[in-house]
C-alpha atoms as a PDB file:
ATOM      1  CA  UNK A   1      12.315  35.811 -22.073  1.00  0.00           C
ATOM      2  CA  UNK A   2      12.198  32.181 -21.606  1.00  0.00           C
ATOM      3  CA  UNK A   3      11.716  29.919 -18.762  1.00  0.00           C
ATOM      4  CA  UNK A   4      12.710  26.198 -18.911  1.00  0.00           C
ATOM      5  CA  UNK A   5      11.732  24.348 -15.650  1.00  0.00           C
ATOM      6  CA  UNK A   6      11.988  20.810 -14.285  1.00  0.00           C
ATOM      7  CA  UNK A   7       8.858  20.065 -11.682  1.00  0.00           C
ATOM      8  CA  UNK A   8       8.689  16.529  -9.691  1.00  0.00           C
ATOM      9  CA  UNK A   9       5.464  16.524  -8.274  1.00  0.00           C
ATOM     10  CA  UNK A  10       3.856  20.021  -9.389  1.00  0.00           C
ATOM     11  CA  UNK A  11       5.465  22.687  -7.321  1.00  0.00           C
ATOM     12  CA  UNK A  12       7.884  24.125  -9.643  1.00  0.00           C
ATOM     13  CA  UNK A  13       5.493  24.235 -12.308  1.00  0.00           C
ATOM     14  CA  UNK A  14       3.541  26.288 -10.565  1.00  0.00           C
ATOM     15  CA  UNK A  15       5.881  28.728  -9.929  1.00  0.00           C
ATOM     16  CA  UNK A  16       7.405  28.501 -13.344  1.00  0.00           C
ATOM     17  CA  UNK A  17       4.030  29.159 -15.123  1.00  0.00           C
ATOM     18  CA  UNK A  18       2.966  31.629 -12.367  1.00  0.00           C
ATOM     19  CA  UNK A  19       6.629  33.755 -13.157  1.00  0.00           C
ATOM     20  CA  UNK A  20       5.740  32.741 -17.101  1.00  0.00           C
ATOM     21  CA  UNK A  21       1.965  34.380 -17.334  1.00  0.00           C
ATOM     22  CA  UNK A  22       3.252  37.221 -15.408  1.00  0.00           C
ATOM     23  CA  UNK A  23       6.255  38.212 -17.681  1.00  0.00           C
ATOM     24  CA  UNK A  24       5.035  36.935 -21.167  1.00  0.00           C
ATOM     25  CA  UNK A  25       7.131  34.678 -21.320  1.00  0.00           C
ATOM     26  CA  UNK A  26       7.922  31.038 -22.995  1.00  0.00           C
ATOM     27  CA  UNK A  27       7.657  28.203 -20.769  1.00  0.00           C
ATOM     28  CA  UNK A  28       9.347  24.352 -21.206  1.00  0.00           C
ATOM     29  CA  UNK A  29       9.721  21.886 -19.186  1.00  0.00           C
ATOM     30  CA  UNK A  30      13.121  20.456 -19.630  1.00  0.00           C
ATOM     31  CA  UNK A  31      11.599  16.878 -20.175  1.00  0.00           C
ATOM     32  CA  UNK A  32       9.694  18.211 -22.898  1.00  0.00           C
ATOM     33  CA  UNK A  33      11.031  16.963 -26.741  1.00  0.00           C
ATOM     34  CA  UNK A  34      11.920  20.368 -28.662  1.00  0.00           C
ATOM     35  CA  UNK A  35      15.026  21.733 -29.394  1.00  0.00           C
ATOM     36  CA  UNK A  36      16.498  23.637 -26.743  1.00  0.00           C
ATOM     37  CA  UNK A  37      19.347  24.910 -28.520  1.00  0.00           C
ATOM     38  CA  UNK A  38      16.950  26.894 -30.896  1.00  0.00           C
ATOM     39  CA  UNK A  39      15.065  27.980 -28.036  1.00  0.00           C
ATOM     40  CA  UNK A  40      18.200  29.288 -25.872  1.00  0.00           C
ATOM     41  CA  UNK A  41      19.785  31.535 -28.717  1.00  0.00           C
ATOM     42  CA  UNK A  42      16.454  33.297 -29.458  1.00  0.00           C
ATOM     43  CA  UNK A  43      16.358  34.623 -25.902  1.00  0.00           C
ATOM     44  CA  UNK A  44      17.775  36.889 -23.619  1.00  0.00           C
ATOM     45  CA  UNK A  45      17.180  36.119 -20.286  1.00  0.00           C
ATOM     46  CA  UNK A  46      16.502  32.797 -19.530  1.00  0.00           C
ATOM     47  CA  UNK A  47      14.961  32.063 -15.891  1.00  0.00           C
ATOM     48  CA  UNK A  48      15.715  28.302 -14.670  1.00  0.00           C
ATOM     49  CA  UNK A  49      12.914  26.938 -12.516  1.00  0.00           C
ATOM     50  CA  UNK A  50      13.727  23.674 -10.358  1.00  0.00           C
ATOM     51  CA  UNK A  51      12.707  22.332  -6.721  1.00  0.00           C
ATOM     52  CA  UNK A  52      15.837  22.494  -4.406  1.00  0.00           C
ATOM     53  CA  UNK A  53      17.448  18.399  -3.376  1.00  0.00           C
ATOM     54  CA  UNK A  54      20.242  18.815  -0.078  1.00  0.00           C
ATOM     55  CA  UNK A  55      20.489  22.697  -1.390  1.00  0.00           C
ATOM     56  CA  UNK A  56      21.526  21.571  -4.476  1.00  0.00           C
ATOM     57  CA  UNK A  57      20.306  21.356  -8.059  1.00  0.00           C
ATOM     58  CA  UNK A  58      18.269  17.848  -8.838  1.00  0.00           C
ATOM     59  CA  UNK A  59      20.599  16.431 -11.509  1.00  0.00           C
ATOM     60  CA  UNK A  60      18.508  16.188 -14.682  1.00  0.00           C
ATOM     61  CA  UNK A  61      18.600  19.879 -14.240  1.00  0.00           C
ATOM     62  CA  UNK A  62      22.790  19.702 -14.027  1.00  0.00           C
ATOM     63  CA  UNK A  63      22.863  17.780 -16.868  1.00  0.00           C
ATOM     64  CA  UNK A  64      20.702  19.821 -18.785  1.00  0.00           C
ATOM     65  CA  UNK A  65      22.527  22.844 -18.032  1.00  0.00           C
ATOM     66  CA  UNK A  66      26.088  21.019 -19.461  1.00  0.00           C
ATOM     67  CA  UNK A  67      24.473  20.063 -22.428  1.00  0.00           C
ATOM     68  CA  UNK A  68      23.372  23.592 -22.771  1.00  0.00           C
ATOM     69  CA  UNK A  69      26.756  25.055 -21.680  1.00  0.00           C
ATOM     70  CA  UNK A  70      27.880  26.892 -24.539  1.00  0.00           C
ATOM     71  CA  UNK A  71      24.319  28.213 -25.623  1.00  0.00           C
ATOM     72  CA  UNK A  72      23.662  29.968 -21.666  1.00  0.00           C
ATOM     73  CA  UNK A  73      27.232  31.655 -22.667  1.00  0.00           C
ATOM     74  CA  UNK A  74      26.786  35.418 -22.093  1.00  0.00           C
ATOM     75  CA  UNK A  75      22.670  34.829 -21.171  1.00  0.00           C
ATOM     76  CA  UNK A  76      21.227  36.755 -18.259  1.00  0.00           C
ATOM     77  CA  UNK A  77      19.732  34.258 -16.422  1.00  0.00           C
ATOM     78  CA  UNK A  78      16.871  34.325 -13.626  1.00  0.00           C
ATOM     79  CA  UNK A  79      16.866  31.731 -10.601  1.00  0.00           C
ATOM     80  CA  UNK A  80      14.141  30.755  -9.011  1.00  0.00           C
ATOM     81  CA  UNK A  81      13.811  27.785  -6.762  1.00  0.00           C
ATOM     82  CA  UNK A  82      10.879  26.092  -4.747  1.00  0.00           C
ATOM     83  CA  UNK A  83      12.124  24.229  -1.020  1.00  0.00           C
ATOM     84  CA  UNK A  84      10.223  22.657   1.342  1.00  0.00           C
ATOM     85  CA  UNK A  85      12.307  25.206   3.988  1.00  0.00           C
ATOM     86  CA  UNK A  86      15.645  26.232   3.867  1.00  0.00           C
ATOM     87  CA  UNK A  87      18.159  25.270   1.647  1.00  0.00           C
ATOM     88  CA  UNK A  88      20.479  28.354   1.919  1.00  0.00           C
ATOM     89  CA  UNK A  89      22.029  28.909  -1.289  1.00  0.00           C
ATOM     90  CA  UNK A  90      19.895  26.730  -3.249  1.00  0.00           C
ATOM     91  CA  UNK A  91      19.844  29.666  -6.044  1.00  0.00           C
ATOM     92  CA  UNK A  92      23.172  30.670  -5.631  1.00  0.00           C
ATOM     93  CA  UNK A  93      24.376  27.182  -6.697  1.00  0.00           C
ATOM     94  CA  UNK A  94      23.006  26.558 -10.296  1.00  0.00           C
ATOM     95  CA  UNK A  95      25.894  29.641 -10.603  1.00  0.00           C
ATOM     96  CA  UNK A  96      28.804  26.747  -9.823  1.00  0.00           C
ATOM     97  CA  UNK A  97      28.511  25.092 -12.576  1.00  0.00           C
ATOM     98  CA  UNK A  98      29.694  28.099 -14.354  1.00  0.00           C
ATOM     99  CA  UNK A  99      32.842  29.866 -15.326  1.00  0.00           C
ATOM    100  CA  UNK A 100      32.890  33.075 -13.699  1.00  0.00           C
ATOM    101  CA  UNK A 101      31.511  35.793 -15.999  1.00  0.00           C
ATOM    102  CA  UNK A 102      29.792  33.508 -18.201  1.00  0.00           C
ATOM    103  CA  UNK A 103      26.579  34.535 -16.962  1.00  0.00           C
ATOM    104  CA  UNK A 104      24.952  37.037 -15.434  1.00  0.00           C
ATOM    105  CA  UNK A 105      22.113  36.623 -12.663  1.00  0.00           C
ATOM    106  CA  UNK A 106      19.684  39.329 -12.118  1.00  0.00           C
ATOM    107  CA  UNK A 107      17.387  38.147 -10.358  1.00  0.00           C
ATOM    108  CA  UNK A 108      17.248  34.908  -7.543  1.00  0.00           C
ATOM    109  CA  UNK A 109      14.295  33.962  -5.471  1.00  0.00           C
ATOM    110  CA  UNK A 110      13.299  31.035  -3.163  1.00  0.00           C
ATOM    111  CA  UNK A 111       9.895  29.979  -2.567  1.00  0.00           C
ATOM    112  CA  UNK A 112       8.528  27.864   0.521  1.00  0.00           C
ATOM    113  CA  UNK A 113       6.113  25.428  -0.788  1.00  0.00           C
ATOM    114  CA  UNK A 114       4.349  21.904   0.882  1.00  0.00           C
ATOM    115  CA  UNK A 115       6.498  19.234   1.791  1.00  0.00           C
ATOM    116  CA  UNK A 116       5.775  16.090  -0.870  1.00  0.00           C
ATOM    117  CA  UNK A 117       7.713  13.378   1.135  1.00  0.00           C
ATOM    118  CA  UNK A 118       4.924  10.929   2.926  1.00  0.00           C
ATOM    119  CA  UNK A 119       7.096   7.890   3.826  1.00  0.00           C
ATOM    120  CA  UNK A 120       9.231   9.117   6.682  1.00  0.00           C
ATOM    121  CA  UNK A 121       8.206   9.918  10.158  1.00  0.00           C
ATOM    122  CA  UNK A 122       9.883  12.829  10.814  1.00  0.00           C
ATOM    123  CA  UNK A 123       7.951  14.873   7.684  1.00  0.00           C
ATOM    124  CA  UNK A 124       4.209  15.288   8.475  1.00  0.00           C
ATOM    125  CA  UNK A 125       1.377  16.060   5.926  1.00  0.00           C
ATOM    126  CA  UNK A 126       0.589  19.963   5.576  1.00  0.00           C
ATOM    127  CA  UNK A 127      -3.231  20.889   6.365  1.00  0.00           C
ATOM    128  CA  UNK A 128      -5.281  21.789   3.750  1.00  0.00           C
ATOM    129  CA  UNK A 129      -5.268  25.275   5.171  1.00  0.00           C
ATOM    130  CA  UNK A 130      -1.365  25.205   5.781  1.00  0.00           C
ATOM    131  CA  UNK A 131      -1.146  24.443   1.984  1.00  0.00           C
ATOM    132  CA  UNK A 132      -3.144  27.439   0.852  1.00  0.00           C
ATOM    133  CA  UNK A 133      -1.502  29.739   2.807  1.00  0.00           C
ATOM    134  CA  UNK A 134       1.904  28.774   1.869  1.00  0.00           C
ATOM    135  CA  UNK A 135       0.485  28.721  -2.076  1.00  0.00           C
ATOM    136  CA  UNK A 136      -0.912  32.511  -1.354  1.00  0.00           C
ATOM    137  CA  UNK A 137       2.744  33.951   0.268  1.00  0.00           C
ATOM    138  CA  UNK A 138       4.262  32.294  -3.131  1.00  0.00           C
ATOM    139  CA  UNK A 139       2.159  34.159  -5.419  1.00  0.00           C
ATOM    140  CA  UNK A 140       2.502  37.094  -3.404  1.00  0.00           C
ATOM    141  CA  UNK A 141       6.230  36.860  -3.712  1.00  0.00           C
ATOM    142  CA  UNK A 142       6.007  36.347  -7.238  1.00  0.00           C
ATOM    143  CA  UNK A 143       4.453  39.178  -7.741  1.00  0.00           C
ATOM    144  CA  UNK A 144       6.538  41.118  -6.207  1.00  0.00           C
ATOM    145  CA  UNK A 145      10.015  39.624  -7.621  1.00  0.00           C
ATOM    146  CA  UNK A 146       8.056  40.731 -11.342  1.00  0.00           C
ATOM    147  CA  UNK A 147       7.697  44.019 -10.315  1.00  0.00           C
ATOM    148  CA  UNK A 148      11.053  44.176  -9.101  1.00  0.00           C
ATOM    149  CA  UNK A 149      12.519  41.772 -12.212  1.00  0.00           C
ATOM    150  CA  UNK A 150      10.497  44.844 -14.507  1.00  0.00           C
ATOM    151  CA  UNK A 151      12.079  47.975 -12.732  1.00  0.00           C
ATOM    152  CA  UNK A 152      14.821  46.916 -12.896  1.00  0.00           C
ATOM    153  CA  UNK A 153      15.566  45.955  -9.022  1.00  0.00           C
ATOM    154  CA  UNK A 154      18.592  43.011  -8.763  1.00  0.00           C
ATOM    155  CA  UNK A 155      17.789  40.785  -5.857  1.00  0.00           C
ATOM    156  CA  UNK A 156      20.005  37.958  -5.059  1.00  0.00           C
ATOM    157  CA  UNK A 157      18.157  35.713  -2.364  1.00  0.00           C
ATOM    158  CA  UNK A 158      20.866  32.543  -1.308  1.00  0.00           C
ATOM    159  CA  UNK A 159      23.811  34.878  -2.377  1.00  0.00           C
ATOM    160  CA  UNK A 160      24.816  35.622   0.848  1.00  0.00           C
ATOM    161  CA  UNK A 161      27.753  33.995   3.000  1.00  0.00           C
ATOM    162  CA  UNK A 162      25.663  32.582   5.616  1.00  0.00           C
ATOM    163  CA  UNK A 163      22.987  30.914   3.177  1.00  0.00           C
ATOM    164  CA  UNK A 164      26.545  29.943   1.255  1.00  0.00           C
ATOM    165  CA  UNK A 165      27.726  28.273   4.504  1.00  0.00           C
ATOM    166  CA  UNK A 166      24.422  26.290   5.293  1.00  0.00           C
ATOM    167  CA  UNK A 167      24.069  25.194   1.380  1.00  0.00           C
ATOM    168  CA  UNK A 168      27.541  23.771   1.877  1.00  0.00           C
ATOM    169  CA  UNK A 169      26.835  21.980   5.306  1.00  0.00           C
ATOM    170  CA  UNK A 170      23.471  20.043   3.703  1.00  0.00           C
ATOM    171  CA  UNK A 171      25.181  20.036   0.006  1.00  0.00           C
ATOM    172  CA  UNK A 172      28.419  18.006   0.899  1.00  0.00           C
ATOM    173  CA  UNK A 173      26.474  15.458   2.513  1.00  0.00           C
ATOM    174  CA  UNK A 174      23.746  15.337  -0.357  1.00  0.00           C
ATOM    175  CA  UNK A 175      25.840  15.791  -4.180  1.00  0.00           C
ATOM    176  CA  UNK A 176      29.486  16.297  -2.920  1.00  0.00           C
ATOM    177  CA  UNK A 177      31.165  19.585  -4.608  1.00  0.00           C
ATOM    178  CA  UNK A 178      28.015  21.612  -6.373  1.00  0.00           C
ATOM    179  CA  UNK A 179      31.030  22.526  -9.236  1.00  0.00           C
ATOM    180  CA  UNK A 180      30.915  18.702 -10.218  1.00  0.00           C
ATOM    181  CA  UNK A 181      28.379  17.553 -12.611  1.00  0.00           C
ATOM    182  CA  UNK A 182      28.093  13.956 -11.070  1.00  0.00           C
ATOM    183  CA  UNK A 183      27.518  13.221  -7.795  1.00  0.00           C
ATOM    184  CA  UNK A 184      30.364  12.301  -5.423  1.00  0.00           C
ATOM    185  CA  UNK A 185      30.013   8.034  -5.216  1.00  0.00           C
ATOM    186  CA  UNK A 186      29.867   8.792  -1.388  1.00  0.00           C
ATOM    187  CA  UNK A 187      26.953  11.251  -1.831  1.00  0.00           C
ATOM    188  CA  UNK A 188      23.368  10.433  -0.730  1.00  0.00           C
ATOM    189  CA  UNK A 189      22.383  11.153  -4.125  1.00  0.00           C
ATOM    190  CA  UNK A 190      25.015   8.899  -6.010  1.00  0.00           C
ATOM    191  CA  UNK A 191      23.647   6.106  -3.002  1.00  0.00           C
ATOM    192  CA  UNK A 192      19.949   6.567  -3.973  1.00  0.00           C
ATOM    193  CA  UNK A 193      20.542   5.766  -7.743  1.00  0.00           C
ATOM    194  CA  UNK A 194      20.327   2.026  -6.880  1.00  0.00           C
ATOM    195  CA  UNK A 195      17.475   3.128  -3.574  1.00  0.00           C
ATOM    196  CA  UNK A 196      14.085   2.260  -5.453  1.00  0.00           C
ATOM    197  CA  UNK A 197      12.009  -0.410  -3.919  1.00  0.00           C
ATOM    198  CA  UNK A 198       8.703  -1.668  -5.486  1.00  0.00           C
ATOM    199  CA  UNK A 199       6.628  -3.283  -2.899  1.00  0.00           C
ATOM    200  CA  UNK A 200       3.971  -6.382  -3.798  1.00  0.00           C
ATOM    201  CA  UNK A 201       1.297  -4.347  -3.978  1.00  0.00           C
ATOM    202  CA  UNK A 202       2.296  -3.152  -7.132  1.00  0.00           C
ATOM    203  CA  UNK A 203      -0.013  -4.228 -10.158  1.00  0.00           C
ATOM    204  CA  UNK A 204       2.557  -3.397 -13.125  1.00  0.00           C
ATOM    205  CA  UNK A 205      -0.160  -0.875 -14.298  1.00  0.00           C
ATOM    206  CA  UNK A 206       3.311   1.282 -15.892  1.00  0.00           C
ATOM    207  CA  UNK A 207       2.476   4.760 -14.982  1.00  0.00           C
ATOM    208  CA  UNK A 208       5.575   5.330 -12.903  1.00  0.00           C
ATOM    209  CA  UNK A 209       7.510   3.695 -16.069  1.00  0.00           C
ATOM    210  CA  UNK A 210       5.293   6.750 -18.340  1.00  0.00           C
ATOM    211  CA  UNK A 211       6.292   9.549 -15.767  1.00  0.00           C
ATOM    212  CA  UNK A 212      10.061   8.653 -14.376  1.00  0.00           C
ATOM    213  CA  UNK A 213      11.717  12.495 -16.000  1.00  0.00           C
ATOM    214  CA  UNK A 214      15.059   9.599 -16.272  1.00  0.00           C
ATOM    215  CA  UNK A 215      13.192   6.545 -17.662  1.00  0.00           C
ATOM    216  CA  UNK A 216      14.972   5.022 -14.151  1.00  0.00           C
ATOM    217  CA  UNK A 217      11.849   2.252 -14.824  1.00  0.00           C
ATOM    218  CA  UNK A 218      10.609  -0.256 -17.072  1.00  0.00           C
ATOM    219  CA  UNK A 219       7.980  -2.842 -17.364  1.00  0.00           C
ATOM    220  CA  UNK A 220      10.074  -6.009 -17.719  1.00  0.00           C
ATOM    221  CA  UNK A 221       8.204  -9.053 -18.559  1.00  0.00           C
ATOM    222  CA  UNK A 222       5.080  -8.072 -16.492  1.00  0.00           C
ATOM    223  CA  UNK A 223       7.291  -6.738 -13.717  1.00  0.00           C
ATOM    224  CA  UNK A 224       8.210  -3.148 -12.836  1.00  0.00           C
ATOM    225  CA  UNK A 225      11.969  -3.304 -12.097  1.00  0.00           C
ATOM    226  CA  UNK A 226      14.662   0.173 -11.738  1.00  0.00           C
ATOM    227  CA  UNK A 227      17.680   0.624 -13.808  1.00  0.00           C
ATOM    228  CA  UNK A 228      19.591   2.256 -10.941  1.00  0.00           C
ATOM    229  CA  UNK A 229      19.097   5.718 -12.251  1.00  0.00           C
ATOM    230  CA  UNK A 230      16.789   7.245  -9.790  1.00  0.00           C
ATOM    231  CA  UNK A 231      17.242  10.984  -9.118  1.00  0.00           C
ATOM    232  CA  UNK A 232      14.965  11.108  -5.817  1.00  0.00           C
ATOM    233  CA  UNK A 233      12.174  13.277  -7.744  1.00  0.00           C
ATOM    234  CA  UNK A 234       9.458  11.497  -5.476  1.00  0.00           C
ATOM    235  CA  UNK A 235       7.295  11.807  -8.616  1.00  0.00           C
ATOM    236  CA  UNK A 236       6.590   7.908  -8.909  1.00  0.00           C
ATOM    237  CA  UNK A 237       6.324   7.388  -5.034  1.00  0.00           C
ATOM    238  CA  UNK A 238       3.191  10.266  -5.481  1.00  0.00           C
ATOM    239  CA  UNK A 239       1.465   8.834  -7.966  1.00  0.00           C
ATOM    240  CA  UNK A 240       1.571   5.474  -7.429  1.00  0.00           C
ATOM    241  CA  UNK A 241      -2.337   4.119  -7.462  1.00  0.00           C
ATOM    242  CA  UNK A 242      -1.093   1.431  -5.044  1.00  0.00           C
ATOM    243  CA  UNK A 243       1.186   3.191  -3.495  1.00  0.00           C
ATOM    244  CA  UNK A 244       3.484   0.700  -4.338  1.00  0.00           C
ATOM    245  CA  UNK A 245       7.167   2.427  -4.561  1.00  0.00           C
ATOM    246  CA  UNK A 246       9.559   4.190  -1.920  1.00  0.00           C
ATOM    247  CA  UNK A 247      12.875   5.307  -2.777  1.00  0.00           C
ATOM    248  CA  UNK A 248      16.351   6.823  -0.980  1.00  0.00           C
ATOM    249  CA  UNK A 249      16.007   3.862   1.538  1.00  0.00           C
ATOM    250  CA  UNK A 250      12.760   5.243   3.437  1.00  0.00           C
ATOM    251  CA  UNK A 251      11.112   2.061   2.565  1.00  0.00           C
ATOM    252  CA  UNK A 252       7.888   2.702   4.608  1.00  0.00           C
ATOM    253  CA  UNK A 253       5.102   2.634   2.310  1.00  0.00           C
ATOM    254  CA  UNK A 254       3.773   6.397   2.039  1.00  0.00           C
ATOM    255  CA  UNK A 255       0.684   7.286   4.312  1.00  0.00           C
ATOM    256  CA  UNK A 256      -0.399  10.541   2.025  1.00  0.00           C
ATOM    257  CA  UNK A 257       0.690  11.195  -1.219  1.00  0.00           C
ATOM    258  CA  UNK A 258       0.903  14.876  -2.635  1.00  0.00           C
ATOM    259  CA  UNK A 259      -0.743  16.135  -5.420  1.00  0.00           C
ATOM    260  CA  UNK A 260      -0.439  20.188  -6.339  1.00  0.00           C
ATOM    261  CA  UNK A 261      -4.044  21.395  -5.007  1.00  0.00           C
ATOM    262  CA  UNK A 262      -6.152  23.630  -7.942  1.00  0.00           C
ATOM    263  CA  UNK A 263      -5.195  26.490  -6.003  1.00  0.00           C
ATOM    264  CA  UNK A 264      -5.912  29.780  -7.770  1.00  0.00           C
ATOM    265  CA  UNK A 265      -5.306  32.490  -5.281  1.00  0.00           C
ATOM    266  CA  UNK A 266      -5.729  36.061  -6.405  1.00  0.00           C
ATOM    267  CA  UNK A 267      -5.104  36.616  -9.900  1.00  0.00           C
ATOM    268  CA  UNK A 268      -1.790  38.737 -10.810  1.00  0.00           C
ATOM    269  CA  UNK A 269      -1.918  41.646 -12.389  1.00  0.00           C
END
């Protein structure tokens, strides 16, 4: 088995590794420099890891997947998302970008973990304790979708017509038709390409240019300055030392930034 995961700001990897310790199995980021091709026709079942944007899949992830298209032919594949609440079908729609029959899901699973957006109003900081908890249900989930994945038990969590019908409502409005690689130019994600602001409290120290998963940055000159690229990861604005950069037009400069806690939680066994 083989995971491949993309992970903004810590989340996913958790749950990727987390699903990766439990069921032996290899685990890449997709950002990583190997070959993926080699590493897609040696397994099986591959399980795709990514955090959940307007109930659709961030689009590194998309374009990963195309590049990958004829290599996932005939793979089962495992889902497994992380969402700050409710996305609906945010499993259910990696499947879209798929013939039908190519592949075959076994096994889909959302996880709830803490919100990482700290420059809008309307999104408040988890408590430390908030954080844990949510951290402790995850691994408890995990451990139970392993068990499950092991016996042989197909779950299908987003799969169903009314998560199908909320995915859509948020989707539309965030990527345009999920079936499309590329965003709709209406979308707010095809918008928030060009929606990276650095603010004058930025030094030019170039970690956000060293940790962009698009290289959507560079250092020109002495000057930090976007190529129009950005996919809304909120990795930059997060770990910023100056806290220097917003994106997708919430220009407020963040009040907290996010950072995965050491959690350890019970071990799994």
């Amino acid at each position: 088995m083989l995971t491949l995961y993309f992970s903004a700001t810590g989340n996913t990897k958790y749950i990727a590794e987390l699903f990766s310790t439990q069921m032996n199995a290899k685990c890449i980021s997709i950002e990583e420099d190997t070959d993926f091709s080699h590493e897609i026709n040696n397994h099986d079942t591959i399980a795709f890891c990514y955090p959940i944007y307007g109930s659709r899949v961030p689009r590194n992830m998309r374009e990963f997947v195309e590049k990958h298209m004829s290599e996932l032919h005939g793979k089962k594949i495992i889902i497994l998302i992380t969402q700050m609440m409710f996305s609906g079908d945010g499993a259910r729609v990696f499947t879209d970008m798929f013939r039908e029959g190519a592949i075959e899901v076994v096994y889909a699973e959302h996880f709830n973990l803490p919100n990482n957006i700290g420059n809008t109003p309307l999104l408040r900081k988890s408590s430390d304790k908030s954080i844990e908890r949510q951290f402790m249900k995850a691994e408890a989930k995990m451990l139970l979708a392993c068990q499950n994945i092991k016996n042989g038990i197909v779950i299908k969590r987003g799969f169903s017509s009314f998560s199908k019908a909320l995915g859509y409502v948020q989707g539309r409005a965030w990527q345009g038709d999920s079936k499309n690689i590329n965003p709709n130019p209406k979308s707010i994600e095809a918008k928030a390409k060009d929606g990276v602001k650095i603010h004058k409290e930025c030094t030019s120290c170039g970690l956000c240019v060293k940790i962009c998963p698009v290289n959507n940055l560079e250092n020109d000159e002495g000057k930090i300055k976007a190529k129009g690229d950005c996919i809304i990861c909120y990795r930059c604005v997060n770990r910023c030392p100056h806290r220097a950069i917003t994106v997708m037009g919430f220009h407020i400069r963040p009040r907290w930034q996010y950072q995965v806690p050491d959690y350890k939680g019970g071990n799994l066994k």
